[in-house]
PDB file of N, CA and C in Angstrom:
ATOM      1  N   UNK A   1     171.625 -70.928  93.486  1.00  0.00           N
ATOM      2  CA  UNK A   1     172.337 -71.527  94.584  1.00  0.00           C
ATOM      3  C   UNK A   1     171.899 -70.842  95.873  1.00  0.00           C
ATOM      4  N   UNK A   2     171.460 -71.512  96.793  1.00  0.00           N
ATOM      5  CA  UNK A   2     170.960 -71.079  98.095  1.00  0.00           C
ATOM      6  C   UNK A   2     172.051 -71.065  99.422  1.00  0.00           C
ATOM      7  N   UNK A   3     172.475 -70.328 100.027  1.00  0.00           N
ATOM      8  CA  UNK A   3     172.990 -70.630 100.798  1.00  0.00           C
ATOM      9  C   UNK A   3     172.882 -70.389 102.710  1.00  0.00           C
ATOM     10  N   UNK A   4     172.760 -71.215 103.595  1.00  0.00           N
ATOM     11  CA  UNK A   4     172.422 -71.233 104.657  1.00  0.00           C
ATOM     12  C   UNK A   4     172.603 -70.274 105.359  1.00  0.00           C
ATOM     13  N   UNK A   5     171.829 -69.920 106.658  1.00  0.00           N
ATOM     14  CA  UNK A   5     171.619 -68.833 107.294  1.00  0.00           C
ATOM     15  C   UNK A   5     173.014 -69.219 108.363  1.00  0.00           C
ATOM     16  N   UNK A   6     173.672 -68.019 108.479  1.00  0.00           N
ATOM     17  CA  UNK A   6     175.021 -68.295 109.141  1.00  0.00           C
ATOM     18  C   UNK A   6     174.904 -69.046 110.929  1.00  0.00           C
ATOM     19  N   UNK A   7     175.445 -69.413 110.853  1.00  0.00           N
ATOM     20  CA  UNK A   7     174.897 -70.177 112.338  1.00  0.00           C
ATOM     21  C   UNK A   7     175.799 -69.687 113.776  1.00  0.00           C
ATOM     22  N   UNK A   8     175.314 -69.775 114.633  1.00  0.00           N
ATOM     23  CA  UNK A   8     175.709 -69.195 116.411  1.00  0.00           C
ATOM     24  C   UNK A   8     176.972 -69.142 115.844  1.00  0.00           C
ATOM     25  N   UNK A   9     178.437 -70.086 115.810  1.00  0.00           N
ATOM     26  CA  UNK A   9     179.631 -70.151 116.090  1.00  0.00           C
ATOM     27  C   UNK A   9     180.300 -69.801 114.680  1.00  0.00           C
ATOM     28  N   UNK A  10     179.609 -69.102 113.439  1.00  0.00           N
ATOM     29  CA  UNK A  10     180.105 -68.515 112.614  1.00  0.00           C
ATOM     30  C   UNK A  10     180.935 -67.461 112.862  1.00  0.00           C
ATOM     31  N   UNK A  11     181.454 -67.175 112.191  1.00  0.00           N
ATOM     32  CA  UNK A  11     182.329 -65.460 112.332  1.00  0.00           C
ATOM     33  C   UNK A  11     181.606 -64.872 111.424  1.00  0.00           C
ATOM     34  N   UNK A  12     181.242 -63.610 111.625  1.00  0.00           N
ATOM     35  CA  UNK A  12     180.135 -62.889 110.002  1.00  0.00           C
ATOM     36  C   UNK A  12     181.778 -61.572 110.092  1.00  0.00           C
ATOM     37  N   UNK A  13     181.716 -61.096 109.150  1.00  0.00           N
ATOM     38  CA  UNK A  13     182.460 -59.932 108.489  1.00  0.00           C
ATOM     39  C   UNK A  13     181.704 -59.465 107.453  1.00  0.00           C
ATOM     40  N   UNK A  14     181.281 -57.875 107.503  1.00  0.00           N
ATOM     41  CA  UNK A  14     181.166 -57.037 106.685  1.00  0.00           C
ATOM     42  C   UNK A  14     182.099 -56.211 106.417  1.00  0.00           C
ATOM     43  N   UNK A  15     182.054 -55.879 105.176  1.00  0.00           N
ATOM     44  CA  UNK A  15     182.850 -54.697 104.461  1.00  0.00           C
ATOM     45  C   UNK A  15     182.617 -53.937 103.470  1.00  0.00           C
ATOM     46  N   UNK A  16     182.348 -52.836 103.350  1.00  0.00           N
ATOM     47  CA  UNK A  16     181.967 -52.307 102.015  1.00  0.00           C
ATOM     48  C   UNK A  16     180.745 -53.023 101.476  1.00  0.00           C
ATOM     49  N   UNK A  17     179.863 -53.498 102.221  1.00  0.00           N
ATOM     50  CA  UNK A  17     178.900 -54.452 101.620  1.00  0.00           C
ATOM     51  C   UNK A  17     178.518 -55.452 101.324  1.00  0.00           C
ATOM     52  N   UNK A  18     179.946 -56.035 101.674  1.00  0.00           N
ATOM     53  CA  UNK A  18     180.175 -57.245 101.226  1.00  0.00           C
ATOM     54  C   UNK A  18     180.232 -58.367 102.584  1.00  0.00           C
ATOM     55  N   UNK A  19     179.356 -59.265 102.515  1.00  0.00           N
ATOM     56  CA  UNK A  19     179.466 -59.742 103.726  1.00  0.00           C
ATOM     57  C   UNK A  19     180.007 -61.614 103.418  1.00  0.00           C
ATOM     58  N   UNK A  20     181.287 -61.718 104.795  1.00  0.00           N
ATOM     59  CA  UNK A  20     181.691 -62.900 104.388  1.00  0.00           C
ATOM     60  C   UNK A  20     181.624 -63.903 105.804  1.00  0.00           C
ATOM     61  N   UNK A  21     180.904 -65.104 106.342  1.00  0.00           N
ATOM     62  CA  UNK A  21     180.278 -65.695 106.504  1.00  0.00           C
ATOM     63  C   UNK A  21     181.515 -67.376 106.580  1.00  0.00           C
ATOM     64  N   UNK A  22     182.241 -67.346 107.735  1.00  0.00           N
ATOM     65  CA  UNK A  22     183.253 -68.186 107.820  1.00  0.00           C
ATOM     66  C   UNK A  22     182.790 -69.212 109.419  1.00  0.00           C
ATOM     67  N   UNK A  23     182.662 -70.287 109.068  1.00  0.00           N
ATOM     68  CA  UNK A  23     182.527 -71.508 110.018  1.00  0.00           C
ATOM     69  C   UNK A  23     183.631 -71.755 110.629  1.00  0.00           C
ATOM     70  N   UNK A  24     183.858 -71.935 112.148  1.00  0.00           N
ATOM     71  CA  UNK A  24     185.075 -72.306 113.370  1.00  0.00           C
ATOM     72  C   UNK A  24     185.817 -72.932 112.444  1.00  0.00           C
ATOM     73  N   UNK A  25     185.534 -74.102 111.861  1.00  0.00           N
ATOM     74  CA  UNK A  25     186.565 -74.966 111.060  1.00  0.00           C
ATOM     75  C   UNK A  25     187.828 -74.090 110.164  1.00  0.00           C
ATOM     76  N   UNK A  26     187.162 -73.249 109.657  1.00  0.00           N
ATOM     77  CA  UNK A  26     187.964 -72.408 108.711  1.00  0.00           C
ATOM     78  C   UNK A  26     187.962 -71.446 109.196  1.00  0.00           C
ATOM     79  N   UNK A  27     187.724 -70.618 109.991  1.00  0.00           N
ATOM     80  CA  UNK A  27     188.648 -69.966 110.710  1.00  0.00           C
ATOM     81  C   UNK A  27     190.049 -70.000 111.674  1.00  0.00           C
ATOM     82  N   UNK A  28     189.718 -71.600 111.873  1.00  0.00           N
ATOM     83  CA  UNK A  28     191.014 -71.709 112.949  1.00  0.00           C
ATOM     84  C   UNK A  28     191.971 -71.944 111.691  1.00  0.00           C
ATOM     85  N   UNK A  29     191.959 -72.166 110.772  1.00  0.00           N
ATOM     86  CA  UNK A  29     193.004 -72.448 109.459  1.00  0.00           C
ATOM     87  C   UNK A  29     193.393 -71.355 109.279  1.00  0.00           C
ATOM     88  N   UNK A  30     192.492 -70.299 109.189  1.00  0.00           N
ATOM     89  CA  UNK A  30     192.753 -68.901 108.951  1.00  0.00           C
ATOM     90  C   UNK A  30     193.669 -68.473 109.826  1.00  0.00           C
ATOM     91  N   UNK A  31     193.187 -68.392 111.169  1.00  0.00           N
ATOM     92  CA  UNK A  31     194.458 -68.277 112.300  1.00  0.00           C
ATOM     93  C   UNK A  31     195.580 -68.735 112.753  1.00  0.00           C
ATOM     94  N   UNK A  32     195.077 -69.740 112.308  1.00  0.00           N
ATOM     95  CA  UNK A  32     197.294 -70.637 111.901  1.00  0.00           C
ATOM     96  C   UNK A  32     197.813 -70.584 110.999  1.00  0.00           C
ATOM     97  N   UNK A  33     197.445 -69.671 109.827  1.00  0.00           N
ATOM     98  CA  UNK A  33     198.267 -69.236 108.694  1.00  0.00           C
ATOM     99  C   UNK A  33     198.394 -68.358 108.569  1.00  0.00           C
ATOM    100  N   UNK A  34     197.523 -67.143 109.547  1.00  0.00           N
ATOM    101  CA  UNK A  34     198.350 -65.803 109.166  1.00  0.00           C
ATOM    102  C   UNK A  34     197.249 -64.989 108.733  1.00  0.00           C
ATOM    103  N   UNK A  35     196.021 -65.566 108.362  1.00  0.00           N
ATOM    104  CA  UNK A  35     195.305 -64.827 107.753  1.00  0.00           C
ATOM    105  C   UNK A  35     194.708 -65.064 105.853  1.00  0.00           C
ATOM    106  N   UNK A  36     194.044 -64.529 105.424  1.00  0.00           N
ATOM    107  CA  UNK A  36     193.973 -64.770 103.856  1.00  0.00           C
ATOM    108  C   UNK A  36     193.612 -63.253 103.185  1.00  0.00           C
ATOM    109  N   UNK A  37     194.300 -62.947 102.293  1.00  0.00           N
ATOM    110  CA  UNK A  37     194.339 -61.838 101.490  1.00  0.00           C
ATOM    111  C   UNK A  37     193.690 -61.935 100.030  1.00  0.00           C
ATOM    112  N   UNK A  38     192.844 -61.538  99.664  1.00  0.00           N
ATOM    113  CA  UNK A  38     191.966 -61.497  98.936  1.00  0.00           C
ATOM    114  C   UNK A  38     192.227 -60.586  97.519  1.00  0.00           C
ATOM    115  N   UNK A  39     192.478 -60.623  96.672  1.00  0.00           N
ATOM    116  CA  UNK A  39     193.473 -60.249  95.485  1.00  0.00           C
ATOM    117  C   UNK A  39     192.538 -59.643  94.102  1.00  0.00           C
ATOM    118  N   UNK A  40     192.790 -59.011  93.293  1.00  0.00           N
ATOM    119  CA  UNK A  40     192.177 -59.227  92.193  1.00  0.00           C
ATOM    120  C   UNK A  40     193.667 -58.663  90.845  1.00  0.00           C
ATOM    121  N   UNK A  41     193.983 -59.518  90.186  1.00  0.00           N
ATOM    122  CA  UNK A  41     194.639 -59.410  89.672  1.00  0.00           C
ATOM    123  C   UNK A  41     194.258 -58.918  87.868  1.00  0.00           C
ATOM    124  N   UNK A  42     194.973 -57.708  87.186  1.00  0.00           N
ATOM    125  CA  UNK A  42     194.833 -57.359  86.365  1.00  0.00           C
ATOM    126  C   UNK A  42     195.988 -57.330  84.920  1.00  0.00           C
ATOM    127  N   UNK A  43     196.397 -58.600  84.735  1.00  0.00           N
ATOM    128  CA  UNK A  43     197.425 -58.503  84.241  1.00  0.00           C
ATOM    129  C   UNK A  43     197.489 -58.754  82.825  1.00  0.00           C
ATOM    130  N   UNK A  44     198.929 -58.965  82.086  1.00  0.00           N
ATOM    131  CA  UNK A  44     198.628 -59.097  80.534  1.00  0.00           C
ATOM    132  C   UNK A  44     198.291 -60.839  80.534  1.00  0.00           C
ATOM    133  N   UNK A  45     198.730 -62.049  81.357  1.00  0.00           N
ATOM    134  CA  UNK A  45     198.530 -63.137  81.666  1.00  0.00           C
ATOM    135  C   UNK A  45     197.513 -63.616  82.336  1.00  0.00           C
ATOM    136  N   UNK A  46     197.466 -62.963  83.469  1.00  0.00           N
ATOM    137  CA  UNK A  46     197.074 -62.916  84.688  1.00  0.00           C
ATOM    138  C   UNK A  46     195.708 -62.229  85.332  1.00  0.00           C
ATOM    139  N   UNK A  47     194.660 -62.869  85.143  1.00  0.00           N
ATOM    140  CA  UNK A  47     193.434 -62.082  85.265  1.00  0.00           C
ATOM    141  C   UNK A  47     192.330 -62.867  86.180  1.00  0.00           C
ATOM    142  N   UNK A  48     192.229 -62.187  87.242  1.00  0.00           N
ATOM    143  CA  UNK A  48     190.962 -62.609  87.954  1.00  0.00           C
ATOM    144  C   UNK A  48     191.696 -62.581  89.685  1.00  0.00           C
ATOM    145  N   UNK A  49     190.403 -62.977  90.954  1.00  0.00           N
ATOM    146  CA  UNK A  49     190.617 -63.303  91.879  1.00  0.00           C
ATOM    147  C   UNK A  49     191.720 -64.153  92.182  1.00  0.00           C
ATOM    148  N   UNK A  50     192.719 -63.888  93.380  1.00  0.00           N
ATOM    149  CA  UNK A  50     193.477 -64.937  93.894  1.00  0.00           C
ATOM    150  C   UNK A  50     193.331 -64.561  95.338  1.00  0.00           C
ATOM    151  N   UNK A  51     193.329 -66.061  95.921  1.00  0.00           N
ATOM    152  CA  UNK A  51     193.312 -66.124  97.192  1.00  0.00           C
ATOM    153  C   UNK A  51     194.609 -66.441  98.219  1.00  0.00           C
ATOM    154  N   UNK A  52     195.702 -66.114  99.087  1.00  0.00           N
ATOM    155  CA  UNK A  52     196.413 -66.739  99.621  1.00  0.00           C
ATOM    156  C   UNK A  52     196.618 -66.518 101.059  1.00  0.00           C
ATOM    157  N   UNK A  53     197.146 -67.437 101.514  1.00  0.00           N
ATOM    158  CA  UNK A  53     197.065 -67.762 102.959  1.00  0.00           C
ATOM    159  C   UNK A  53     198.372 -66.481 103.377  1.00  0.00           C
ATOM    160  N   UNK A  54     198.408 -66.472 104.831  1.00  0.00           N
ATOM    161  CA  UNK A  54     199.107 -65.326 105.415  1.00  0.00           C
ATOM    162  C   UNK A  54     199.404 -64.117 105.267  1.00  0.00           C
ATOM    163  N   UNK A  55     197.980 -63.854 104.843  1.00  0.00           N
ATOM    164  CA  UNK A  55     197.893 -62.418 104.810  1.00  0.00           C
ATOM    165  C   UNK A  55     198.482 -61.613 106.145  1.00  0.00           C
ATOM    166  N   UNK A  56     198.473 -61.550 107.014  1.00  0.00           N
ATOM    167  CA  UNK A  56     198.842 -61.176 108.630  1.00  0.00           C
ATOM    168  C   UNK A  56     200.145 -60.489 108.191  1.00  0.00           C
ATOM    169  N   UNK A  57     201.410 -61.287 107.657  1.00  0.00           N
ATOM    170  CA  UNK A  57     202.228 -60.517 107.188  1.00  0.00           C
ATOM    171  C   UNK A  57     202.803 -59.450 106.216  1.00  0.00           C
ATOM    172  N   UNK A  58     201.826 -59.189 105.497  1.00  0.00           N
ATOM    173  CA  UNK A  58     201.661 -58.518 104.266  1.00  0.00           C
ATOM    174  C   UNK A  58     200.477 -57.116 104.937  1.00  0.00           C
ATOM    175  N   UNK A  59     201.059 -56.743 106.105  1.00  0.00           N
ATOM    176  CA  UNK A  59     199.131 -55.509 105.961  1.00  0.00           C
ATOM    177  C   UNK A  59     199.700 -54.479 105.831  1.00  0.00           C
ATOM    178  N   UNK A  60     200.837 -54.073 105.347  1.00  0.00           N
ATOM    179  CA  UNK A  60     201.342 -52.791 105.237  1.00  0.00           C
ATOM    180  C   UNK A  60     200.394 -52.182 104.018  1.00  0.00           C
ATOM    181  N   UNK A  61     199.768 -52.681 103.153  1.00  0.00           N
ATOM    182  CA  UNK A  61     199.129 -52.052 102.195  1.00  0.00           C
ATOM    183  C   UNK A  61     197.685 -51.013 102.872  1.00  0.00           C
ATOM    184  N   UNK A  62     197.293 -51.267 104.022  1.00  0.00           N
ATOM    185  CA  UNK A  62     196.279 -50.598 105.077  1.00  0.00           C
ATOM    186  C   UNK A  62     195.122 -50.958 104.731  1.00  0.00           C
ATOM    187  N   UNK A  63     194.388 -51.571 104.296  1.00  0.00           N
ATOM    188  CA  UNK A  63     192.978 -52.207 103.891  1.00  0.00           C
ATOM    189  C   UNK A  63     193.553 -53.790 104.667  1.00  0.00           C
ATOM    190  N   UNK A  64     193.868 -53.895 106.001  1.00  0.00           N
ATOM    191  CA  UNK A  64     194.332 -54.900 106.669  1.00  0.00           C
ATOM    192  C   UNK A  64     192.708 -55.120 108.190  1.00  0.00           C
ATOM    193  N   UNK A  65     192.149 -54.787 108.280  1.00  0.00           N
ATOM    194  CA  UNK A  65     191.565 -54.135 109.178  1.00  0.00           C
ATOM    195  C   UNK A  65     191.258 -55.590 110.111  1.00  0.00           C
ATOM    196  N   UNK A  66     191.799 -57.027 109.404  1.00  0.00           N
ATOM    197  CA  UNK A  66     191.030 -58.134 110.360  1.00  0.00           C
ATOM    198  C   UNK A  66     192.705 -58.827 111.151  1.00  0.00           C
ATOM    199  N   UNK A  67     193.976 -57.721 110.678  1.00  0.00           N
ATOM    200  CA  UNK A  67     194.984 -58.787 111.067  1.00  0.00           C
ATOM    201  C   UNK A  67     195.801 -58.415 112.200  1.00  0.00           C
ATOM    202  N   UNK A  68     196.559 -59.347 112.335  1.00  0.00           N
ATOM    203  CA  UNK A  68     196.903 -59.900 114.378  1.00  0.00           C
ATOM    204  C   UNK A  68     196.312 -60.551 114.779  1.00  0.00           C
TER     205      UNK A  68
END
């Protein structure tokens, strides 16, 4: 899977290496919800990535570094 070279009005974010690569469209979603918090869940049910909207209110955990 190939994916395109990020373009002028992208937002780029690095972190730890990890670089994430978000288009105006979805960012302004991002900014009227608060943000998105990025999860990895380890449970007896419950296993893998989850994604949810409004992160902004939740940064007390301190790995918050993109919210307000």
């Amino acid at each position: 899977m190939a994916l395109d070279e990020p373009k002028d009005d992208d937002l780029v974010i690095e972190n730890n290496d990890i670089k994430f690569v978000l288009d105006s469209q979805t960012t302004d979603v991002l900014r009227q919800n608060g943000g998105l918090k990025l999860d990895y869940l380890n449970e007896t049910h419950r296993k893998g990535y989850m994604l949810s909207l409004g992160a902004a209110s939740d940064c007390s955990s301190g790995g918050c570094d993109g919210c307000g």
